[in-house]
PDB file of N, CA and C in Angstrom:
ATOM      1  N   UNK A   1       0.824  -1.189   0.000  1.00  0.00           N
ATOM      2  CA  UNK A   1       0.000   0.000   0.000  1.00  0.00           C
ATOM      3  C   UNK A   1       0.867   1.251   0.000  1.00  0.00           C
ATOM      4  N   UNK A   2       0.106   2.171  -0.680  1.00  0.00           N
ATOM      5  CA  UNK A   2       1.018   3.823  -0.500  1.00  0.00           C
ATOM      6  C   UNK A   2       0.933   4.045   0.847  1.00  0.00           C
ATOM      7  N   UNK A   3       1.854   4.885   1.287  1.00  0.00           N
ATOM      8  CA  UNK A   3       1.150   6.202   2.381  1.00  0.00           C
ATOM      9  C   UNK A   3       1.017   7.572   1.962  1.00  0.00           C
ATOM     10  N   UNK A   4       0.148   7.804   2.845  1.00  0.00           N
ATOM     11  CA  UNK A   4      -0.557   9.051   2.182  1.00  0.00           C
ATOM     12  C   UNK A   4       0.063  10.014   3.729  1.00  0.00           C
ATOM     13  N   UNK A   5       0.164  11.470   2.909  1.00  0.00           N
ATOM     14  CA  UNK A   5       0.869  12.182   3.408  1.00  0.00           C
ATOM     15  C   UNK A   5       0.693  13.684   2.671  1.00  0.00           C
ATOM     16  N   UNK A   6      -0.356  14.328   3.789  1.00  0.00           N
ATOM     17  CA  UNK A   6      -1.457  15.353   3.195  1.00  0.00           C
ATOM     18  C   UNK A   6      -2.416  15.339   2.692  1.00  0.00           C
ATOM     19  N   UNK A   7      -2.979  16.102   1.847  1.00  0.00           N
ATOM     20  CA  UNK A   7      -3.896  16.023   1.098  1.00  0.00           C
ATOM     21  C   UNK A   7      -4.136  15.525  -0.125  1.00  0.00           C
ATOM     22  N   UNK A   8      -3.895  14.532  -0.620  1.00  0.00           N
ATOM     23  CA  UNK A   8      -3.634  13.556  -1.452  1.00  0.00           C
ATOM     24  C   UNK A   8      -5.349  12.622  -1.706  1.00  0.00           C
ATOM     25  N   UNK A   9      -5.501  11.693  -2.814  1.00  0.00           N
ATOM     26  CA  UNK A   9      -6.207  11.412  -3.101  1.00  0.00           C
ATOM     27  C   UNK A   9      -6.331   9.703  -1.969  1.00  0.00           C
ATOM     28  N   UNK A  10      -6.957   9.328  -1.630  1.00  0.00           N
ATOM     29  CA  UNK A  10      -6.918   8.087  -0.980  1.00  0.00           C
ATOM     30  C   UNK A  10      -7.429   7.142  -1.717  1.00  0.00           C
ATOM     31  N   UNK A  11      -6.900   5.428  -1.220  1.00  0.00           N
ATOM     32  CA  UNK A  11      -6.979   4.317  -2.243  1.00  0.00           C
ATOM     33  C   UNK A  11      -7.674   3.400  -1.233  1.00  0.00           C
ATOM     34  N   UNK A  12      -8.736   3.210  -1.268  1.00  0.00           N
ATOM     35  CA  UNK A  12      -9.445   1.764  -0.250  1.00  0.00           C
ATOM     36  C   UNK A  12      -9.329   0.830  -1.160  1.00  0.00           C
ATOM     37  N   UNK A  13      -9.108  -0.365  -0.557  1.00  0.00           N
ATOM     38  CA  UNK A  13      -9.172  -1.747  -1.249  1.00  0.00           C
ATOM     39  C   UNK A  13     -10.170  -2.534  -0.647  1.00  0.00           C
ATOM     40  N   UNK A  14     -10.957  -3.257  -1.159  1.00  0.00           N
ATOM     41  CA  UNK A  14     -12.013  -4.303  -1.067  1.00  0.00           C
ATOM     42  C   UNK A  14     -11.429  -5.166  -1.203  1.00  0.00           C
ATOM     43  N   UNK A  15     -11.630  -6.698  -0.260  1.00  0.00           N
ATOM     44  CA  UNK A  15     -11.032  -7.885  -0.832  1.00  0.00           C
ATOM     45  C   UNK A  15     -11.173  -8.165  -2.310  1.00  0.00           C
ATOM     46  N   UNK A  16     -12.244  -7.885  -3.306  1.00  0.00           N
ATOM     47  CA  UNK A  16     -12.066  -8.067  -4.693  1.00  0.00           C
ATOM     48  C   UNK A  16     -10.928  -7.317  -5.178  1.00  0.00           C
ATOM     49  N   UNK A  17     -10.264  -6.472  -4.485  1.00  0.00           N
ATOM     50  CA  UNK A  17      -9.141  -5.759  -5.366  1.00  0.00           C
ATOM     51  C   UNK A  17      -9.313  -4.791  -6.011  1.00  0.00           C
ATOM     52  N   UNK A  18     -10.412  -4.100  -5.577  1.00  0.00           N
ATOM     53  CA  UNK A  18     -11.116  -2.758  -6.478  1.00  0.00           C
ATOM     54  C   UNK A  18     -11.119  -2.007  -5.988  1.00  0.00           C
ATOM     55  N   UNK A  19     -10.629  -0.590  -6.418  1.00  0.00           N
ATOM     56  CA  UNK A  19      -9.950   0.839  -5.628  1.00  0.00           C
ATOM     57  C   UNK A  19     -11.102   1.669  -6.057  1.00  0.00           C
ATOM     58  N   UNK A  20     -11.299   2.445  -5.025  1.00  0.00           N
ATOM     59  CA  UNK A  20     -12.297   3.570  -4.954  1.00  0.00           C
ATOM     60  C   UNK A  20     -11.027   4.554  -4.604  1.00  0.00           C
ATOM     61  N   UNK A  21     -11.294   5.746  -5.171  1.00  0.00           N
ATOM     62  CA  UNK A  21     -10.378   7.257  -4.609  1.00  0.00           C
ATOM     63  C   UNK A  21     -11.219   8.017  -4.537  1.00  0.00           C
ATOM     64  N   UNK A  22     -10.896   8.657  -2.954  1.00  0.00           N
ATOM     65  CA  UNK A  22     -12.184   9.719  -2.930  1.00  0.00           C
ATOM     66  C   UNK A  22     -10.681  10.869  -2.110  1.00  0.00           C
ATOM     67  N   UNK A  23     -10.955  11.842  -2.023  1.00  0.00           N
ATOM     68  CA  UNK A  23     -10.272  13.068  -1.380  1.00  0.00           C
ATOM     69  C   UNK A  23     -10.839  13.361  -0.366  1.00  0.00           C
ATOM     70  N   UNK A  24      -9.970  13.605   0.848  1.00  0.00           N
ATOM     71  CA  UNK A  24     -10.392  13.578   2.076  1.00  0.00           C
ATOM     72  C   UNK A  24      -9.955  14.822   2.693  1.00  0.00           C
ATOM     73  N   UNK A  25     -10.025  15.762   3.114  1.00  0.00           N
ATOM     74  CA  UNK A  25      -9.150  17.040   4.262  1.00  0.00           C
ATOM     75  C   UNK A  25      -9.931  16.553   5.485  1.00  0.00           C
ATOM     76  N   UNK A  26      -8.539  16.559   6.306  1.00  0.00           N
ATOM     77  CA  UNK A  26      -8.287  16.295   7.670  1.00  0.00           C
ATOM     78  C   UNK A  26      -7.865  17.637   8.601  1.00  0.00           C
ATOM     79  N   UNK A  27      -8.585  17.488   9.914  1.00  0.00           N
ATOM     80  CA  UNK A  27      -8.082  18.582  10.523  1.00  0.00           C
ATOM     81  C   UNK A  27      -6.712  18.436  10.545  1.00  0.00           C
ATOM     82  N   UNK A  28      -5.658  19.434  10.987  1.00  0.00           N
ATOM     83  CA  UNK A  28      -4.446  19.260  11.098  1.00  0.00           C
ATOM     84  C   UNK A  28      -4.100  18.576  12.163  1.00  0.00           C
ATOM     85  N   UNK A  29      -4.778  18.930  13.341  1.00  0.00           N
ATOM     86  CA  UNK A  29      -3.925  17.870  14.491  1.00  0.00           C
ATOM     87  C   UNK A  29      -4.682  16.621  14.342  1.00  0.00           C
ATOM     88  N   UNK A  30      -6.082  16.177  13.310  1.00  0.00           N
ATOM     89  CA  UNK A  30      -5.494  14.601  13.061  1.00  0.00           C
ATOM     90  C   UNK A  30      -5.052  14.094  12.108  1.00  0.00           C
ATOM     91  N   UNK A  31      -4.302  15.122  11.675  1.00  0.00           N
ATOM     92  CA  UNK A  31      -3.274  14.130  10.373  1.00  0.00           C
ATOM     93  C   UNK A  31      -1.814  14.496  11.440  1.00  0.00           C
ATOM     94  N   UNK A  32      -1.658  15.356  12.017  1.00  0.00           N
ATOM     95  CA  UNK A  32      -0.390  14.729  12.895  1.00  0.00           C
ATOM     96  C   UNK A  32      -0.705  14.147  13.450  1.00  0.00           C
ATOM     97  N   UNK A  33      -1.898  13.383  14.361  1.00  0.00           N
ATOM     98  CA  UNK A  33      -1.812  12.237  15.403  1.00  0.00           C
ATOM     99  C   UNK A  33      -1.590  11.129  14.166  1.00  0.00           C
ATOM    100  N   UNK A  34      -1.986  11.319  13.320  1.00  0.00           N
ATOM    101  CA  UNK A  34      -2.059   9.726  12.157  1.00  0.00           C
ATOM    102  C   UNK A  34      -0.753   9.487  11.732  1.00  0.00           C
ATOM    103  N   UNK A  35      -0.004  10.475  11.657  1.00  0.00           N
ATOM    104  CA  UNK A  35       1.237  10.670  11.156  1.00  0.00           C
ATOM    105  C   UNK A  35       2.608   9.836  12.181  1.00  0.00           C
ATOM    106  N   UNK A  36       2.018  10.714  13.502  1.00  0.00           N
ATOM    107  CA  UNK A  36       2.808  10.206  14.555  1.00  0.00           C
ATOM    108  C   UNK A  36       2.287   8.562  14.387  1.00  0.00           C
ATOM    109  N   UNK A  37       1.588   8.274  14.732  1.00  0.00           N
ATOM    110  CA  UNK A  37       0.915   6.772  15.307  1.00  0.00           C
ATOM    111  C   UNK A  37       1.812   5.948  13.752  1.00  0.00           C
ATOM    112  N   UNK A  38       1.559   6.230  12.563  1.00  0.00           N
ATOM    113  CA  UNK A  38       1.948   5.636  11.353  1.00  0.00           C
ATOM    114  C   UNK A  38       3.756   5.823  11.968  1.00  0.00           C
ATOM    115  N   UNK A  39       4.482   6.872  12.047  1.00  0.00           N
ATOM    116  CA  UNK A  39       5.636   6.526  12.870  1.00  0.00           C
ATOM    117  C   UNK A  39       6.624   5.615  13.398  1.00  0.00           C
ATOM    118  N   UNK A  40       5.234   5.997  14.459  1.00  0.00           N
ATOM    119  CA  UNK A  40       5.098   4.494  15.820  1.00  0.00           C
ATOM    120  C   UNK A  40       4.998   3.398  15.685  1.00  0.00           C
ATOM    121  N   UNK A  41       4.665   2.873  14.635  1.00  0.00           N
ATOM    122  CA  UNK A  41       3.750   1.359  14.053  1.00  0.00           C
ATOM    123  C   UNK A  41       3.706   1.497  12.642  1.00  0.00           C
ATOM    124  N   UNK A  42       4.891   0.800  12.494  1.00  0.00           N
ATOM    125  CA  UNK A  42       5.334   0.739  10.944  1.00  0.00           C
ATOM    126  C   UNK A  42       4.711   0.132   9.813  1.00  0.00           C
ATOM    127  N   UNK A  43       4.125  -0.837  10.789  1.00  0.00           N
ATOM    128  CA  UNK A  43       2.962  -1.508  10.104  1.00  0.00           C
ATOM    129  C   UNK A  43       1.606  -1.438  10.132  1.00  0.00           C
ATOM    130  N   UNK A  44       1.635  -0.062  10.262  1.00  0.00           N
ATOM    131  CA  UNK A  44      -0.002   0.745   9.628  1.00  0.00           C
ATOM    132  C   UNK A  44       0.433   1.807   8.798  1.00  0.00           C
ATOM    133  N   UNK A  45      -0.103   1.953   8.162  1.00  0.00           N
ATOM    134  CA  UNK A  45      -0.057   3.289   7.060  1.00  0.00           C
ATOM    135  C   UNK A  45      -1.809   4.281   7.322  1.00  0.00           C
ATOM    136  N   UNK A  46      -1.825   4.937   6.678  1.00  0.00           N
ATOM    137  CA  UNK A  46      -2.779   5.998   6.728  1.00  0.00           C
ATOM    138  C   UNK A  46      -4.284   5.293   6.269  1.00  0.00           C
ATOM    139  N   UNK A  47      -3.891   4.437   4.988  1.00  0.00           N
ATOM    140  CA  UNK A  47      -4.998   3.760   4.277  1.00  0.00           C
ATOM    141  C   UNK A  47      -5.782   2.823   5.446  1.00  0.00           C
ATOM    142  N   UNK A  48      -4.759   2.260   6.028  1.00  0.00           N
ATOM    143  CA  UNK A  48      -5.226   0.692   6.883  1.00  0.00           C
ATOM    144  C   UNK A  48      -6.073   1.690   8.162  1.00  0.00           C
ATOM    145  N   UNK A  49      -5.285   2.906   8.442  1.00  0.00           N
ATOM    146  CA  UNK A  49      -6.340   3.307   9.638  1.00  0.00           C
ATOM    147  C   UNK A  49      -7.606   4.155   9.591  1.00  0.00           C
ATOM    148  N   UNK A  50      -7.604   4.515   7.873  1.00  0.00           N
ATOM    149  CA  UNK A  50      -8.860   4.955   7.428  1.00  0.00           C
ATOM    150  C   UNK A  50      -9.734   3.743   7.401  1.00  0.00           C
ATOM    151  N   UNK A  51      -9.382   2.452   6.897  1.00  0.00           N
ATOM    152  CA  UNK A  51     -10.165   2.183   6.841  1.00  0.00           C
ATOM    153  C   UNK A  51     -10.500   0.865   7.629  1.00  0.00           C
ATOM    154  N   UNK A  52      -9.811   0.816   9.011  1.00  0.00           N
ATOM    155  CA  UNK A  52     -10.545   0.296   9.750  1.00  0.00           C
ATOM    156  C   UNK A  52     -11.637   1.379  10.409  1.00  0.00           C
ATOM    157  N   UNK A  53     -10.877   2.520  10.427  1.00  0.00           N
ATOM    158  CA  UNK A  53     -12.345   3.608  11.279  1.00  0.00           C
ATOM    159  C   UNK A  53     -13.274   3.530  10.551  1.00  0.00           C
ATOM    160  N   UNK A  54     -13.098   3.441   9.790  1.00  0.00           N
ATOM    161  CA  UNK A  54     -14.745   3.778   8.720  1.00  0.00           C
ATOM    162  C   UNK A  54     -15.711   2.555   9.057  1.00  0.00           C
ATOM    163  N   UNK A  55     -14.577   1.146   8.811  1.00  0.00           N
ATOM    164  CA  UNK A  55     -15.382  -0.068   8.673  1.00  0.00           C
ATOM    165  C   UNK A  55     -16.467  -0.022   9.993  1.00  0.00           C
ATOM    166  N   UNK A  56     -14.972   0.126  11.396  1.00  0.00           N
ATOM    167  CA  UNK A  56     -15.477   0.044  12.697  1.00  0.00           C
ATOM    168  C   UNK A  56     -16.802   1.026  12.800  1.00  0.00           C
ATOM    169  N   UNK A  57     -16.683   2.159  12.813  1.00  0.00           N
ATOM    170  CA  UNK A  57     -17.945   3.290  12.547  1.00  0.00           C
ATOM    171  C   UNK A  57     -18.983   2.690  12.204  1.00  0.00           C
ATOM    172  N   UNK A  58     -19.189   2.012  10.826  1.00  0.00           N
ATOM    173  CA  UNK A  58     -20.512   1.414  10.424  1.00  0.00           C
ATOM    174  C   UNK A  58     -20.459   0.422  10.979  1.00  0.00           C
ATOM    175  N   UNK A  59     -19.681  -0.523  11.565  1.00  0.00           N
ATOM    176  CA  UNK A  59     -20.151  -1.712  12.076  1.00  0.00           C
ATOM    177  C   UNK A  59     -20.824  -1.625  13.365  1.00  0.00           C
ATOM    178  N   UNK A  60     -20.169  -0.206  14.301  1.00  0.00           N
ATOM    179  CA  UNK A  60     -20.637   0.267  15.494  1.00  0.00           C
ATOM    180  C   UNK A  60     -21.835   0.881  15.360  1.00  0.00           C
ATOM    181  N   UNK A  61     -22.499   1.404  14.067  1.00  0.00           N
ATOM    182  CA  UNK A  61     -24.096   1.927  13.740  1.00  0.00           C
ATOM    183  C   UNK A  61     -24.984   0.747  13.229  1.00  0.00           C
ATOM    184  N   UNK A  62     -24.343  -0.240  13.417  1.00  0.00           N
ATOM    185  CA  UNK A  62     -25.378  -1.332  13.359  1.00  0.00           C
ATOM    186  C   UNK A  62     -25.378  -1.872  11.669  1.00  0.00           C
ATOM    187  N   UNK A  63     -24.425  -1.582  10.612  1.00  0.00           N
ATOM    188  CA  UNK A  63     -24.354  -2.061   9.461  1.00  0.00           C
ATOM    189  C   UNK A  63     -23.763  -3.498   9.686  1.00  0.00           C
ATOM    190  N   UNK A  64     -24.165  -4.396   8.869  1.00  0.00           N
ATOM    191  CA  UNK A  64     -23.884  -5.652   8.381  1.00  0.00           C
ATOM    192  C   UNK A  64     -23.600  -6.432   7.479  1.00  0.00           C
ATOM    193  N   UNK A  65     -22.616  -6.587   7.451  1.00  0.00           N
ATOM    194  CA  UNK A  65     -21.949  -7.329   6.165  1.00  0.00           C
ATOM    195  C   UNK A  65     -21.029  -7.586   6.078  1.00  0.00           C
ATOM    196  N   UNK A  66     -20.521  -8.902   5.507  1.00  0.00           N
ATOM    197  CA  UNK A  66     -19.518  -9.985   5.773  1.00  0.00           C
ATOM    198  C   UNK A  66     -18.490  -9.180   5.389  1.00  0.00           C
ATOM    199  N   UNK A  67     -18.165  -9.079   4.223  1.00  0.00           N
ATOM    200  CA  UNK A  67     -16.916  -7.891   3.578  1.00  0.00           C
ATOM    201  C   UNK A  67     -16.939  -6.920   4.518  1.00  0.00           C
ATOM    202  N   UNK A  68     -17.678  -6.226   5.268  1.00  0.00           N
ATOM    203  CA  UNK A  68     -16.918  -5.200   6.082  1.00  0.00           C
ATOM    204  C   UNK A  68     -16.508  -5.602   7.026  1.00  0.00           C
ATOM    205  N   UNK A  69     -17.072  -6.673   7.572  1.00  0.00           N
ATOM    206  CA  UNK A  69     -16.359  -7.438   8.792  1.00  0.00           C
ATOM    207  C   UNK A  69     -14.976  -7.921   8.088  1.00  0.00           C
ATOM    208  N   UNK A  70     -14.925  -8.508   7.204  1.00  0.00           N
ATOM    209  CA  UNK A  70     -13.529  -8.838   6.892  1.00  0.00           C
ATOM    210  C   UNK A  70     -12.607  -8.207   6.396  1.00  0.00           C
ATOM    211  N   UNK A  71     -12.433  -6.639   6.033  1.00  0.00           N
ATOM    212  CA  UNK A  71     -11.883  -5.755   5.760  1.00  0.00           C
ATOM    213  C   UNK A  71     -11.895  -4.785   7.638  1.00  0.00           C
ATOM    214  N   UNK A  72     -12.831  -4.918   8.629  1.00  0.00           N
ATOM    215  CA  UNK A  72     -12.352  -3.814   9.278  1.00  0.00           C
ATOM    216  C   UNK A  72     -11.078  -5.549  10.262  1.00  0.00           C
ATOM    217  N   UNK A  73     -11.705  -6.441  10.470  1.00  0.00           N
ATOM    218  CA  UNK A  73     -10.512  -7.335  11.244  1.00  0.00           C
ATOM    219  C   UNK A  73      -9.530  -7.474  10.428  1.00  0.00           C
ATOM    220  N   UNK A  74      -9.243  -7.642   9.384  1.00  0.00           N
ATOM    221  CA  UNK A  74      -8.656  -7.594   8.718  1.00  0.00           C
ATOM    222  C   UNK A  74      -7.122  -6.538   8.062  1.00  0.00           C
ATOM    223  N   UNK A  75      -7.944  -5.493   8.836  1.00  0.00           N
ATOM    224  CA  UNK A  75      -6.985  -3.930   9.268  1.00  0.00           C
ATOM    225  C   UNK A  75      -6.367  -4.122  10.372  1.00  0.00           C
ATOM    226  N   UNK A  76      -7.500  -4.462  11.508  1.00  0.00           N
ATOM    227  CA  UNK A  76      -7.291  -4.247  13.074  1.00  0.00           C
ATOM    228  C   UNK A  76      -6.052  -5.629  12.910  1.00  0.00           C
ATOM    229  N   UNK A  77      -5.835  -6.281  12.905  1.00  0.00           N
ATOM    230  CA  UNK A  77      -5.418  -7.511  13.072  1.00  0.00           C
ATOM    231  C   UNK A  77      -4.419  -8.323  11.702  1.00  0.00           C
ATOM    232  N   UNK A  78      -4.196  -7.712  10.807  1.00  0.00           N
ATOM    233  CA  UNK A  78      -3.146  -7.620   9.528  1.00  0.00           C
ATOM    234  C   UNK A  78      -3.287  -9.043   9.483  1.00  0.00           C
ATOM    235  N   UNK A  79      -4.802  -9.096   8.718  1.00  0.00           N
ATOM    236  CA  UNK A  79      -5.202 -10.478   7.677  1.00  0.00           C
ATOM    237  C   UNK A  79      -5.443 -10.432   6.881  1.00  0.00           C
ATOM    238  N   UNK A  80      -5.030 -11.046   5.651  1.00  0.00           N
ATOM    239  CA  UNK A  80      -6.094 -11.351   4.202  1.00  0.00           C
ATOM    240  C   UNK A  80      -6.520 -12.167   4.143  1.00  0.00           C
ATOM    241  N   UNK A  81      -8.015 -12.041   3.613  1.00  0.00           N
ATOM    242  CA  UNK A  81      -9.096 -12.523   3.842  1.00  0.00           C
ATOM    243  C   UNK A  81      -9.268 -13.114   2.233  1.00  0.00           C
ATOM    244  N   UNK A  82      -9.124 -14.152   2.009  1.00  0.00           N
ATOM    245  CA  UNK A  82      -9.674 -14.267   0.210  1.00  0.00           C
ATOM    246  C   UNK A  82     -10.667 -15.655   0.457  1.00  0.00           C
ATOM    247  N   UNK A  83     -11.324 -15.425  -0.992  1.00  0.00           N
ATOM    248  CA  UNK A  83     -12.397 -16.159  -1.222  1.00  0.00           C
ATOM    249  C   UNK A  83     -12.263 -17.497  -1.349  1.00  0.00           C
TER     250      UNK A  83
END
């Protein structure tokens, strides 16, 4: 995966392997906490912690579905998940 670093276009991956880019602005102090933490833990990048928050978010509003469950553990916990 890239890391992203500013305001840059972002790349989610779906276990099918299919990229969505959407553009995101972040307040500034949380792209330095993301920055620091990416740092800290070499093995997260910006992508993996977008998109476990997102997954986690909808999974915490009550959305359901197998692919997001296996894309947000899948972040949290550095698995691939294939068919």
């Amino acid at each position: 995966m890239q890391k992203f670093i500013g305001d840059q276009n972002l790349k989610v991956l779906n276990h099918k392997e299919e990229v969505i880019s959407f553009k995101c602005e972040l307040q500034e102090n949380l792209q330095k906490a993301m920055k620091e933490f990416v740092e800290e833990h070499p093995n997260w990048d910006q992508y993996r912690i977008l998109q476990a928050a997102i997954a986690g978010f909808l999974m915490q509003k009550g959305f359901q579905n197998r692919d997001l469950t296996r894309l947000y553990i899948g972040n949290m916990f550095s698995m691939n998940f294939k068919d």
